[in-house]
C-alpha atoms as a PDB file:
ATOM      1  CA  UNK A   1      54.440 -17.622 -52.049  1.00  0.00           C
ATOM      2  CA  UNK A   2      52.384 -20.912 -53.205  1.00  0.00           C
ATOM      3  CA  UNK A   3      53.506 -22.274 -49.697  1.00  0.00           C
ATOM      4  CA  UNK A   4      52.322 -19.365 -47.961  1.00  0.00           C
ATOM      5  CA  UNK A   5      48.998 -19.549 -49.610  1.00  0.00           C
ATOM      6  CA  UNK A   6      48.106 -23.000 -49.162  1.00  0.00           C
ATOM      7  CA  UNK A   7      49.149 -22.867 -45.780  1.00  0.00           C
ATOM      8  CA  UNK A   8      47.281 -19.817 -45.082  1.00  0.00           C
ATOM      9  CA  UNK A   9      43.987 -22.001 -46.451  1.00  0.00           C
ATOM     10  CA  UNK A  10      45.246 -25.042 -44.230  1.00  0.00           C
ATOM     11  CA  UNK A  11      45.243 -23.014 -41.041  1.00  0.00           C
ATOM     12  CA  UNK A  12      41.872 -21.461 -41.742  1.00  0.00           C
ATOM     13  CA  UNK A  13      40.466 -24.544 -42.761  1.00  0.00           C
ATOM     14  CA  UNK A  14      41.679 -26.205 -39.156  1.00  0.00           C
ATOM     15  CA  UNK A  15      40.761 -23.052 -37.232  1.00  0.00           C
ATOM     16  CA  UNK A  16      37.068 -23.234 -38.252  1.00  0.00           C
ATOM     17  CA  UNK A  17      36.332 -26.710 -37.947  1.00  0.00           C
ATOM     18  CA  UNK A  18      37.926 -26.704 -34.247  1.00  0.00           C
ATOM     19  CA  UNK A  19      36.355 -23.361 -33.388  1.00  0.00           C
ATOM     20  CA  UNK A  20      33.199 -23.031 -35.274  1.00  0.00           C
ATOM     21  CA  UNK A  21      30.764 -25.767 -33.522  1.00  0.00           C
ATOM     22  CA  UNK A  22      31.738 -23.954 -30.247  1.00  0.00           C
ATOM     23  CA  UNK A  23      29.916 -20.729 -31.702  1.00  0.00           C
ATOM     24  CA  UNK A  24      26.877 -23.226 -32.296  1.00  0.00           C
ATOM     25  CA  UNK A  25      26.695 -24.460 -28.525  1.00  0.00           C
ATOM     26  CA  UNK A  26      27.654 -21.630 -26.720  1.00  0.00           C
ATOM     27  CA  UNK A  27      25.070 -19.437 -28.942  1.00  0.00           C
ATOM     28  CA  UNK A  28      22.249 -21.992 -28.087  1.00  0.00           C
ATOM     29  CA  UNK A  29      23.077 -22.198 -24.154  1.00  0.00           C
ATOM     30  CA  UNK A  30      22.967 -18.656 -24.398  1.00  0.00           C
ATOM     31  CA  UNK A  31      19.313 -19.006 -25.015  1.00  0.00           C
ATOM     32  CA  UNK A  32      18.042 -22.474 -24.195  1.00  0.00           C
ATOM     33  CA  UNK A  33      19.066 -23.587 -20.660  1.00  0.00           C
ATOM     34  CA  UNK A  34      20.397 -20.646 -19.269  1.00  0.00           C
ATOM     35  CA  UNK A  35      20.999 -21.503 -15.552  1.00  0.00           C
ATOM     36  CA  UNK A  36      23.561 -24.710 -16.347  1.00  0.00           C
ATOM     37  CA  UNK A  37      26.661 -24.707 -19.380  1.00  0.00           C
ATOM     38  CA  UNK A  38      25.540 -27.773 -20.996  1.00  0.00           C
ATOM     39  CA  UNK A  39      27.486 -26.902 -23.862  1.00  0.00           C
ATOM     40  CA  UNK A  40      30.982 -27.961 -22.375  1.00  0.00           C
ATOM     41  CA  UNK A  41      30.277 -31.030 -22.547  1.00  0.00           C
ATOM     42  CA  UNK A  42      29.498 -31.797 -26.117  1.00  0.00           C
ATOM     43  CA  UNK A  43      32.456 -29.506 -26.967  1.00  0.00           C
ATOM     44  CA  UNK A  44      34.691 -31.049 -24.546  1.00  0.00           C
ATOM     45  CA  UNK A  45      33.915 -34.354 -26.577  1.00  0.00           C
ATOM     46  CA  UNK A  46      34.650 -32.741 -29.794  1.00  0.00           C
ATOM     47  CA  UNK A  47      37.473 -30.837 -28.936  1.00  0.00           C
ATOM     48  CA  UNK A  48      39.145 -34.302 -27.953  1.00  0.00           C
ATOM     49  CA  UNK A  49      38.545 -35.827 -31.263  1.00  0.00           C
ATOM     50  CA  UNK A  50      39.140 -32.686 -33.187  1.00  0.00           C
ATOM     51  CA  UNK A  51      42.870 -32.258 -31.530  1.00  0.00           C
ATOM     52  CA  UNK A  52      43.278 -35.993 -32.123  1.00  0.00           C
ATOM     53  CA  UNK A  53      42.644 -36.221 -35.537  1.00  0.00           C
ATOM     54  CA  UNK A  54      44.886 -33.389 -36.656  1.00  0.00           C
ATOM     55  CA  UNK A  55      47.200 -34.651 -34.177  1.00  0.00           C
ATOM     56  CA  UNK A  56      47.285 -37.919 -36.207  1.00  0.00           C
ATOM     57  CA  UNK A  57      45.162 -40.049 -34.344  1.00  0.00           C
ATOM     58  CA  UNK A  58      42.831 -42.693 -36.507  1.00  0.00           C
ATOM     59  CA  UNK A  59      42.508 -42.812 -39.724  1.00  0.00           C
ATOM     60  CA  UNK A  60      46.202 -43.940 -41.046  1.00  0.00           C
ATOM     61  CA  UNK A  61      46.230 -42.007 -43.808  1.00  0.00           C
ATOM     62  CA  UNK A  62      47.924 -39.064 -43.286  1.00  0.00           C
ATOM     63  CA  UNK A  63      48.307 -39.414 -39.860  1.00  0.00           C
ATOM     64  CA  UNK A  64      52.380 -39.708 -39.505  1.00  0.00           C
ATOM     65  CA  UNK A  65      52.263 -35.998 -41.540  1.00  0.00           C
ATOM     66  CA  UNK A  66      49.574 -34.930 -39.310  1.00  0.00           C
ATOM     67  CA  UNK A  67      51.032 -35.652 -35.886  1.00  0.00           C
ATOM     68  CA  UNK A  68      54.176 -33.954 -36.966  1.00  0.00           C
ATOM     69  CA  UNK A  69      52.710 -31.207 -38.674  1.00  0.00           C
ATOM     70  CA  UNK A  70      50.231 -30.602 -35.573  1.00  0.00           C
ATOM     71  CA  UNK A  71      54.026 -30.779 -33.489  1.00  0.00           C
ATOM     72  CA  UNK A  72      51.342 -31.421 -30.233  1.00  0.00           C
ATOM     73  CA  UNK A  73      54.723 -33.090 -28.674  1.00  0.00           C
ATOM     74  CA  UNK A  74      54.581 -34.921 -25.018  1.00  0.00           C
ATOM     75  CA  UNK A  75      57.389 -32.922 -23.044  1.00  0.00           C
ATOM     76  CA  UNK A  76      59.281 -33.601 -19.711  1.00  0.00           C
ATOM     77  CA  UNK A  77      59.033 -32.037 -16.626  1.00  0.00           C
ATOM     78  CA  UNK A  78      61.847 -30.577 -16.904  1.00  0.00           C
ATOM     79  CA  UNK A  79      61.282 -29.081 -20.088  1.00  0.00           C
ATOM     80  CA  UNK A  80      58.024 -27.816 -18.885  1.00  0.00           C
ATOM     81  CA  UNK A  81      59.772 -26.161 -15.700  1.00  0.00           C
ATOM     82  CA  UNK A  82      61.950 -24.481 -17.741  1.00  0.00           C
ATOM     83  CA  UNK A  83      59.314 -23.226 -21.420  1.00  0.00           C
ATOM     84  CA  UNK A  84      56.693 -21.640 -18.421  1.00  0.00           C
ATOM     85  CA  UNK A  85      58.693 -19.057 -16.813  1.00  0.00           C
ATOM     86  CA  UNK A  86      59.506 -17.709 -20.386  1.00  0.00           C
ATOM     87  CA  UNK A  87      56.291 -17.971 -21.719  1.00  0.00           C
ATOM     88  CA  UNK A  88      55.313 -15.646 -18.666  1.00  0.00           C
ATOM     89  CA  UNK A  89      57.913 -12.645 -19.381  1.00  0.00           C
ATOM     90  CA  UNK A  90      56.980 -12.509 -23.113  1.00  0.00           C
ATOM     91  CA  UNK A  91      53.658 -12.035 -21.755  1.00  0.00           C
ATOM     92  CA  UNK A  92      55.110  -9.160 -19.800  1.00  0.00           C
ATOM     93  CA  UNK A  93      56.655  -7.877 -22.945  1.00  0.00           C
ATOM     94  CA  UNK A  94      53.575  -8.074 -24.964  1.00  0.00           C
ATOM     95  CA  UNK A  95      51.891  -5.913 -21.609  1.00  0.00           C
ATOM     96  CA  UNK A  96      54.888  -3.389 -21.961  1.00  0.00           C
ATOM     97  CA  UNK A  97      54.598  -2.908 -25.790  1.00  0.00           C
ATOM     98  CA  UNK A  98      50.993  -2.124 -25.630  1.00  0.00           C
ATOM     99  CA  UNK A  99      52.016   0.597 -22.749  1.00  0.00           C
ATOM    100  CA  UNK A 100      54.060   1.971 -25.467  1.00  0.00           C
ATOM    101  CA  UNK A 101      52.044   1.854 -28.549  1.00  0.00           C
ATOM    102  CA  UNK A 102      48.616   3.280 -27.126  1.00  0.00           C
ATOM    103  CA  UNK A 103      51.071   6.393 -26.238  1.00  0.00           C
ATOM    104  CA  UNK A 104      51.952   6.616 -30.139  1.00  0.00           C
ATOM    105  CA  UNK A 105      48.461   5.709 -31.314  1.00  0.00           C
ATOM    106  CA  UNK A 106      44.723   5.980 -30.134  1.00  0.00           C
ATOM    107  CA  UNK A 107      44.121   1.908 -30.146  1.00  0.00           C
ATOM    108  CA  UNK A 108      40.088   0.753 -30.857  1.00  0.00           C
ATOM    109  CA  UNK A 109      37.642   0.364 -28.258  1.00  0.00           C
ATOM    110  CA  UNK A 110      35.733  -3.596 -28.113  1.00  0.00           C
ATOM    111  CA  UNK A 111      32.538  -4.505 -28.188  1.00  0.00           C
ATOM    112  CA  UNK A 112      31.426  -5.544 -24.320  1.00  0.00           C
ATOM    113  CA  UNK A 113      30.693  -8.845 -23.494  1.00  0.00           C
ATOM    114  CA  UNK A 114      27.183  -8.959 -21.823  1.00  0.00           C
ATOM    115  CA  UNK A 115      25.911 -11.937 -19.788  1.00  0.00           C
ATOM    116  CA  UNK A 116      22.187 -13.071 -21.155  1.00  0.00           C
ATOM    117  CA  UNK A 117      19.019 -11.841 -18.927  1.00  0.00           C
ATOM    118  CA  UNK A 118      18.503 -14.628 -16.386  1.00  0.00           C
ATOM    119  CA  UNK A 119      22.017 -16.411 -16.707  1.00  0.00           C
ATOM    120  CA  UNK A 120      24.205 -16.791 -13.223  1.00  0.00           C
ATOM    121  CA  UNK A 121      27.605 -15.671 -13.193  1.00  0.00           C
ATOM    122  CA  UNK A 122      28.693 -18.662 -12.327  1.00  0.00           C
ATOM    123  CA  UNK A 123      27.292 -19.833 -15.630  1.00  0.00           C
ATOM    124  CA  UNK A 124      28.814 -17.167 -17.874  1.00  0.00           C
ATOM    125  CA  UNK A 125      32.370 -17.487 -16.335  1.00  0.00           C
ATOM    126  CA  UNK A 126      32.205 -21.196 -17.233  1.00  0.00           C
ATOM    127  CA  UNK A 127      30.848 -20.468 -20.686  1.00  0.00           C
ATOM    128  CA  UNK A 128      33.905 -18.029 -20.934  1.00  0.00           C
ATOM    129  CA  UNK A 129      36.625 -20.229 -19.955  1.00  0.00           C
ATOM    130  CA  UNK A 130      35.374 -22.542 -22.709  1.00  0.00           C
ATOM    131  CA  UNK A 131      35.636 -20.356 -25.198  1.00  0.00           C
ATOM    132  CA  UNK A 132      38.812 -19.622 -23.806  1.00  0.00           C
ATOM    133  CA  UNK A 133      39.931 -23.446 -24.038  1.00  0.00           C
ATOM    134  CA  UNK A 134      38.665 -23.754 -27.402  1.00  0.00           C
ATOM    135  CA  UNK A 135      40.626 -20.432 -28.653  1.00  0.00           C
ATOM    136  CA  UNK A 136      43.881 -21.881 -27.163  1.00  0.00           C
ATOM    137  CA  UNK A 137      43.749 -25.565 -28.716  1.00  0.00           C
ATOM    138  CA  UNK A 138      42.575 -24.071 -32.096  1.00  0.00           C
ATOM    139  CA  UNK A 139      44.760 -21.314 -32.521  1.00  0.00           C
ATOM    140  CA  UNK A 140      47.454 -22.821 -31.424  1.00  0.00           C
ATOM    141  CA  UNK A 141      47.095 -26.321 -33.442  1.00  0.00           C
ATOM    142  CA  UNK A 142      46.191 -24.393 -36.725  1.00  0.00           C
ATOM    143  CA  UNK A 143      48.939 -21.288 -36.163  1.00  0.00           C
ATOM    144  CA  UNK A 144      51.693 -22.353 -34.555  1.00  0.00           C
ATOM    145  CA  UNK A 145      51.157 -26.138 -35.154  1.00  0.00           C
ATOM    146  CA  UNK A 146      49.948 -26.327 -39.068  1.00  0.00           C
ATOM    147  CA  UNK A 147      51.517 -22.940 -40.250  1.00  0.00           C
ATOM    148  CA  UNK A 148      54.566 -22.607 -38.952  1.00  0.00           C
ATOM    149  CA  UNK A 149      55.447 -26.236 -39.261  1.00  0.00           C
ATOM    150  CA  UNK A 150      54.630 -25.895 -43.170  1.00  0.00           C
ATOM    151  CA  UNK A 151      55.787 -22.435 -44.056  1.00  0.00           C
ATOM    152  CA  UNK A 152      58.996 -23.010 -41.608  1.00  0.00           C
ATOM    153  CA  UNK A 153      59.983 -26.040 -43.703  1.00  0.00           C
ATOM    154  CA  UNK A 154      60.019 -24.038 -46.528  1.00  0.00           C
ATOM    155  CA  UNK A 155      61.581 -20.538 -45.441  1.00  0.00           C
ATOM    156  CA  UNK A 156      62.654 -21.052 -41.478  1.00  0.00           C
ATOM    157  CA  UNK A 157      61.279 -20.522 -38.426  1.00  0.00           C
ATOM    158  CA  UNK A 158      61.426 -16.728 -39.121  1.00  0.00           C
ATOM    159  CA  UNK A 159      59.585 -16.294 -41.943  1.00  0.00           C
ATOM    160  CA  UNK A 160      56.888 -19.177 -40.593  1.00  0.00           C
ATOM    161  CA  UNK A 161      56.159 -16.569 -37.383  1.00  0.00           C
ATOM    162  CA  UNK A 162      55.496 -13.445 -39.586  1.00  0.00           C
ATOM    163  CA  UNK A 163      53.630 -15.398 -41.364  1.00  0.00           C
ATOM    164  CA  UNK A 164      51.537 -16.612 -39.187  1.00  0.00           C
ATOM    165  CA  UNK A 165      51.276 -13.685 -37.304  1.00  0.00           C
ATOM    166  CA  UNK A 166      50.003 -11.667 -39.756  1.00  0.00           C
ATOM    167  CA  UNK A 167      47.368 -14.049 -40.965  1.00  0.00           C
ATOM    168  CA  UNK A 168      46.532 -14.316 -37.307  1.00  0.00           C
ATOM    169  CA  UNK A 169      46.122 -10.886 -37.051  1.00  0.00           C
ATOM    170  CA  UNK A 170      43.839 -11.049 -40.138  1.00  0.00           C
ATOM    171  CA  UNK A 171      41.413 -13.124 -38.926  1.00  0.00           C
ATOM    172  CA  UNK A 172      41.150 -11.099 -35.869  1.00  0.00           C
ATOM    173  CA  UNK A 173      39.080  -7.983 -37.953  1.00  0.00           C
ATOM    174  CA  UNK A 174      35.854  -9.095 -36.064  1.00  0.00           C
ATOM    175  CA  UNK A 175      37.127  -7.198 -32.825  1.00  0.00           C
ATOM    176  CA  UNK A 176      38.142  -4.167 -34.490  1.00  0.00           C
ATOM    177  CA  UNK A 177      37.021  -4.602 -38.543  1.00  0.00           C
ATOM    178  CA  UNK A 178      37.966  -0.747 -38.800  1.00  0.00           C
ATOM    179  CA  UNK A 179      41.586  -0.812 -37.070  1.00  0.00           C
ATOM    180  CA  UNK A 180      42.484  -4.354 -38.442  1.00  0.00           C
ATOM    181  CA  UNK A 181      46.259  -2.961 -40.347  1.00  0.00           C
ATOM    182  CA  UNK A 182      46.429  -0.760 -36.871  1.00  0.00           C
ATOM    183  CA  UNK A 183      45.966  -3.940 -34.725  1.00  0.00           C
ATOM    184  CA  UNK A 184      48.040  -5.213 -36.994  1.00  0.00           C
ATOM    185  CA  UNK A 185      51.446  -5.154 -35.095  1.00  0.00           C
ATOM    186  CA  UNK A 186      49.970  -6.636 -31.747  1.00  0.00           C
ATOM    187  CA  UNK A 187      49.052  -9.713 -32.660  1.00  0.00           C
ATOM    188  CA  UNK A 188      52.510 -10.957 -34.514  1.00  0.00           C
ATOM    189  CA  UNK A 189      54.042  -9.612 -31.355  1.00  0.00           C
ATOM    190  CA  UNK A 190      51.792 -11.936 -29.652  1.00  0.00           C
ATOM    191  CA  UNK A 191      52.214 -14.757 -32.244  1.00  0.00           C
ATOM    192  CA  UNK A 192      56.336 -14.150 -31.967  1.00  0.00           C
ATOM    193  CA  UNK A 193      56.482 -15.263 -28.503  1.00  0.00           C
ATOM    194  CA  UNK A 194      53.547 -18.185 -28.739  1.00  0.00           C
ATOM    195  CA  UNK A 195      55.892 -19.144 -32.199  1.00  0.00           C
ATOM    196  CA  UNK A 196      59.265 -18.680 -30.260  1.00  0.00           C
ATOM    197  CA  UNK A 197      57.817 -20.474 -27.461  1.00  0.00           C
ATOM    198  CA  UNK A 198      56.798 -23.289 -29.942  1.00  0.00           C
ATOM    199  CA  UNK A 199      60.548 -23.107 -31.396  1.00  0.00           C
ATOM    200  CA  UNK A 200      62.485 -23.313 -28.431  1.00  0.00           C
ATOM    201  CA  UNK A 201      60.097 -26.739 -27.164  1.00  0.00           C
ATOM    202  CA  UNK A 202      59.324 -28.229 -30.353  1.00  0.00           C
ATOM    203  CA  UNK A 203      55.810 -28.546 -28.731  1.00  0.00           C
ATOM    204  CA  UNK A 204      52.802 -26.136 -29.205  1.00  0.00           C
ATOM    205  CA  UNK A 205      51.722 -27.582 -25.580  1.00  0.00           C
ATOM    206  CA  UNK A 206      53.238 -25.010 -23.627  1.00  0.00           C
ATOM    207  CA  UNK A 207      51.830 -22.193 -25.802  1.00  0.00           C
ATOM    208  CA  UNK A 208      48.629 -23.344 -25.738  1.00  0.00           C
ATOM    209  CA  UNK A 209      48.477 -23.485 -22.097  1.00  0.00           C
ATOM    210  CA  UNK A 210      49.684 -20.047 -21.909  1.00  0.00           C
ATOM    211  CA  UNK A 211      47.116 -19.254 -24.479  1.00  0.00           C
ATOM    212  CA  UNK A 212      44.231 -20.626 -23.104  1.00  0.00           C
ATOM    213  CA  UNK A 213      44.851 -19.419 -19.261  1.00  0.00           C
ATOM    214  CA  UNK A 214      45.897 -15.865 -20.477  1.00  0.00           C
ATOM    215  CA  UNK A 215      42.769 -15.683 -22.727  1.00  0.00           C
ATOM    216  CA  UNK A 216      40.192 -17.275 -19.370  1.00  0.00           C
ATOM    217  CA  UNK A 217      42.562 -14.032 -17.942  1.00  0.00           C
ATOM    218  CA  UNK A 218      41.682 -11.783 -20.712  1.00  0.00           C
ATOM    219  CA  UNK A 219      38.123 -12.282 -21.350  1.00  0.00           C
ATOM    220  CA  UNK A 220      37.156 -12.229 -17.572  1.00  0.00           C
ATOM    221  CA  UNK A 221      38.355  -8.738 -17.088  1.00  0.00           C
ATOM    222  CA  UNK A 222      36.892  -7.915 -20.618  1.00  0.00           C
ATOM    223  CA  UNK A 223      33.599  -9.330 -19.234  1.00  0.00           C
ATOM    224  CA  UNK A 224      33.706  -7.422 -15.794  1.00  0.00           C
ATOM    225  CA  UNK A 225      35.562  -3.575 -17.229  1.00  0.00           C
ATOM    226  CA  UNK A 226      34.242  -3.737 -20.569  1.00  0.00           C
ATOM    227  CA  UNK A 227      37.552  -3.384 -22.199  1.00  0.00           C
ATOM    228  CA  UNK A 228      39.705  -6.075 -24.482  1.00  0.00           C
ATOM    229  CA  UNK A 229      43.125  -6.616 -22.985  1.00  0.00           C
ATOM    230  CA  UNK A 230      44.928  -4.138 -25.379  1.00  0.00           C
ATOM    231  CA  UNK A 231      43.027  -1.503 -23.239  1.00  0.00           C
ATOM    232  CA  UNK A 232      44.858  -1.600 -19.882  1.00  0.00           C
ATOM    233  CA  UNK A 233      43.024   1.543 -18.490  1.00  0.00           C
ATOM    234  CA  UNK A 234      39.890   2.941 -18.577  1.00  0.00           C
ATOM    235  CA  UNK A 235      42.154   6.668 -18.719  1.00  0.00           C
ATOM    236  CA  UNK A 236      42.736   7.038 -22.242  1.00  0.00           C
ATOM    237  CA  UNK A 237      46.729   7.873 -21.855  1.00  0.00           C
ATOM    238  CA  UNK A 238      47.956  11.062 -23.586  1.00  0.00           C
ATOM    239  CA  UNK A 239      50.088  10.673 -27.145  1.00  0.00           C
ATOM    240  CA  UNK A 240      53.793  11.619 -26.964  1.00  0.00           C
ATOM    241  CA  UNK A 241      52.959  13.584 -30.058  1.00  0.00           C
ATOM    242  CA  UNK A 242      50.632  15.927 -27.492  1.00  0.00           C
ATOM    243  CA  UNK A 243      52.516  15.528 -24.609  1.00  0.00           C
ATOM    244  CA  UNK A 244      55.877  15.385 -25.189  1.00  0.00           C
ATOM    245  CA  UNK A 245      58.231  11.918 -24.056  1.00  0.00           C
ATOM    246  CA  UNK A 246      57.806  11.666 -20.945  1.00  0.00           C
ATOM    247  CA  UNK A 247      59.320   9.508 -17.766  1.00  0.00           C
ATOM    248  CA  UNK A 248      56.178   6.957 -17.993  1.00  0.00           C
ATOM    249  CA  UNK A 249      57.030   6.294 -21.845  1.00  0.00           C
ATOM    250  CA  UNK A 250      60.753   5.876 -21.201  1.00  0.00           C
ATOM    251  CA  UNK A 251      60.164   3.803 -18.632  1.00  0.00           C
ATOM    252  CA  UNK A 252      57.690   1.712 -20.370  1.00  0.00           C
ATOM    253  CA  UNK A 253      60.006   1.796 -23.793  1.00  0.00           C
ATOM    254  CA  UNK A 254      62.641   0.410 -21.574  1.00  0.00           C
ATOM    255  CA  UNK A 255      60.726  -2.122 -20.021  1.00  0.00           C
ATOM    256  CA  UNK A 256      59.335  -3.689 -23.198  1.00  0.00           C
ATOM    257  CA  UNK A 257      63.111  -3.709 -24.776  1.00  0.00           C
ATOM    258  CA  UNK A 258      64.680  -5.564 -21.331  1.00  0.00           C
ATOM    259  CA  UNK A 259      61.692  -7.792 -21.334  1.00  0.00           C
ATOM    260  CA  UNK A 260      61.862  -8.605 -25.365  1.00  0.00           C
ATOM    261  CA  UNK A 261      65.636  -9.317 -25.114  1.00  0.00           C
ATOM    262  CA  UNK A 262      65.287 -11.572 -22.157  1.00  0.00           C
ATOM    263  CA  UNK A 263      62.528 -13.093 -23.523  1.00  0.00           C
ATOM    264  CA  UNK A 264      64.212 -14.224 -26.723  1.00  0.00           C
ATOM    265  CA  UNK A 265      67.491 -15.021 -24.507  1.00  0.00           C
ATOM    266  CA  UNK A 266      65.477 -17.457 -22.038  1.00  0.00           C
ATOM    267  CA  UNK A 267      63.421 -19.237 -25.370  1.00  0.00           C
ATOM    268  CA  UNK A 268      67.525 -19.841 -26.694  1.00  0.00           C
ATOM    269  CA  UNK A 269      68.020 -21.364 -23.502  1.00  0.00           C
ATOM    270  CA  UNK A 270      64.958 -23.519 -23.441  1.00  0.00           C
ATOM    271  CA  UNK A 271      66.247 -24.972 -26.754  1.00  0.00           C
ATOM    272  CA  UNK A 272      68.789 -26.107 -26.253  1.00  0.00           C
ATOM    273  CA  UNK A 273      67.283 -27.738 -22.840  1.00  0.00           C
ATOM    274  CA  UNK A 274      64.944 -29.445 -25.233  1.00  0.00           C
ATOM    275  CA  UNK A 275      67.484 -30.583 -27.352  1.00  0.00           C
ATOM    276  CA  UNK A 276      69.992 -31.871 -24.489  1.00  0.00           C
ATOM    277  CA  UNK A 277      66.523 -33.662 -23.817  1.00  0.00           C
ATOM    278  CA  UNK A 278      66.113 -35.425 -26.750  1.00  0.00           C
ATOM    279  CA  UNK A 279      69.896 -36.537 -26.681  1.00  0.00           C
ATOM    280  CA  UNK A 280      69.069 -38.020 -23.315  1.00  0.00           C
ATOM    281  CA  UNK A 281      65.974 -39.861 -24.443  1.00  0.00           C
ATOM    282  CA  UNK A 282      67.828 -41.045 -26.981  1.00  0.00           C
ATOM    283  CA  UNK A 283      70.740 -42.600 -25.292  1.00  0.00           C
ATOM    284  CA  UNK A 284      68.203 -44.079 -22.864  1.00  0.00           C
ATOM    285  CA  UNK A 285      66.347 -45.567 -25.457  1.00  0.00           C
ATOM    286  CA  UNK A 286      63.238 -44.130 -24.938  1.00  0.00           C
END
């Protein structure tokens, strides 16, 4: 449980000081120098350093335990080819799942996101796929990078997910602060296939691509429909408690089973193409 803990302050500890001084900058463009998103680039800058410091660049102390802790691993390509495709279908079964769950339970509305008087769209969108870079590098360096390398040296790459997935979804009560146990499930189902992802690569690089392109995904429709992704209509669907089971749930309880099992099958697979990798490197010296 001590491990747990002090991870758990760890992870917040590297979440906020990636993701905080974005919520400075983009605040302040928001309402000095509307027209252009001068913000990126001073986060941009930091971002760099940030990720290379916990990734165990300068200062030596510390730094072997940080790199490996951080697990920000260069792949090859044709570890790459084969951690994407993967990374897509649990996607898919995260999409499924919520088909399922908001027929079992009425899920919470989110706040809209509202471009400033005066600011171009052009503007905004860039604004939002910052944000949406800075949530992927943070979460993923202080979640599946910090957290589940500590906790899963302790208790196994099992226990390090739940973990982690539950503090993740935790920390996400500012979206929904009076559904946060409700919300609960989502987000370690979403941190289960970032964390397998990160498990079958040995690299949080392929989840936080994922991450960051599925969130510039996310918060654009969320921007333009006024609805968080966990909202996939603007019909609020019927509860099988009402209406009875139905083809639609079957098929959608069917799809997010298929999709979960090949998920997990295809992240087996990738493992053992990353280790096969290393063997290779290693034989070759490199």
């Amino acid at each position: 449980m001590t491990t747990v803990l002090v991870a758990s302050g760890i992870t917040i500890l590297v979440l906020l000081t990636g993701s905080v001084p974005w919520a400075f900058l983009s605040n302040w463009n928001q309402r000095v120098g509307l027209f252009v998103p001068w913000a990126i680039v001073p986060m941009a800058i930091y971002l760099w350093a940030y990720f290379g410091f916990i990734g165990g660049q300068w200062m030596a102390a510390g730094s072997e335990r940080r790199r490996a802790t951080l697990r920000a691993n260069r792949l090859p390509g044709s570890v790459w080819f084969a951690a994407l495709p993967p990374g897509v279908l649990g996607i898919g079964a995260i999409l499924a799942l919520l088909v399922v769950v908001s027929r079992l339970v009425h899920l919470p509305g989110g706040t809209p996101i509202t471009t400033p008087a005066g600011m171009p769209v052009a503007t905004m969108f860039a604004l939002l796929t910052m944000q949406s870079v800075v949530a992927g590098v943070t979460d993923e360096s202080a979640f599946r990078g910090y957290m589940q390398s500590i906790v899963g040296r302790r208790f196994g790459v099992v226990v390090a997910v739940l973990a982690s997935g539950v503090l993740f979804g935790l920390l996400h009560f500012p979206n929904h602060p009076g559904d946060v146990l409700l919300m609960l499930p989502y987000y370690v189902a979403v941190s289960a296939m970032y964390g397998g992802l990160t498990w079958a690569t040995g690299s949080i690089l392929p989840a936080l691509v994922l991450h960051s392109v599925g969130d510039i995904a996310v918060l654009t429709r969320w921007w333009l429909t006024g609805r968080p992704e966990w909202q996939l209509s603007a019909a609020v669907p019927p509860l099988v408690w009402d209406s009875g089971v139905d083809a639609s749930f079957a098929a959608a309880v069917t799809a997010a089973a298929m999709l979960s099992i090949v998920t997990a099958w295809s992240y087996r697979s990738v493992h053992a193409r990353t280790l096969h990798s290393a063997v290779v490197a290693t034989d070759r010296g490199v």
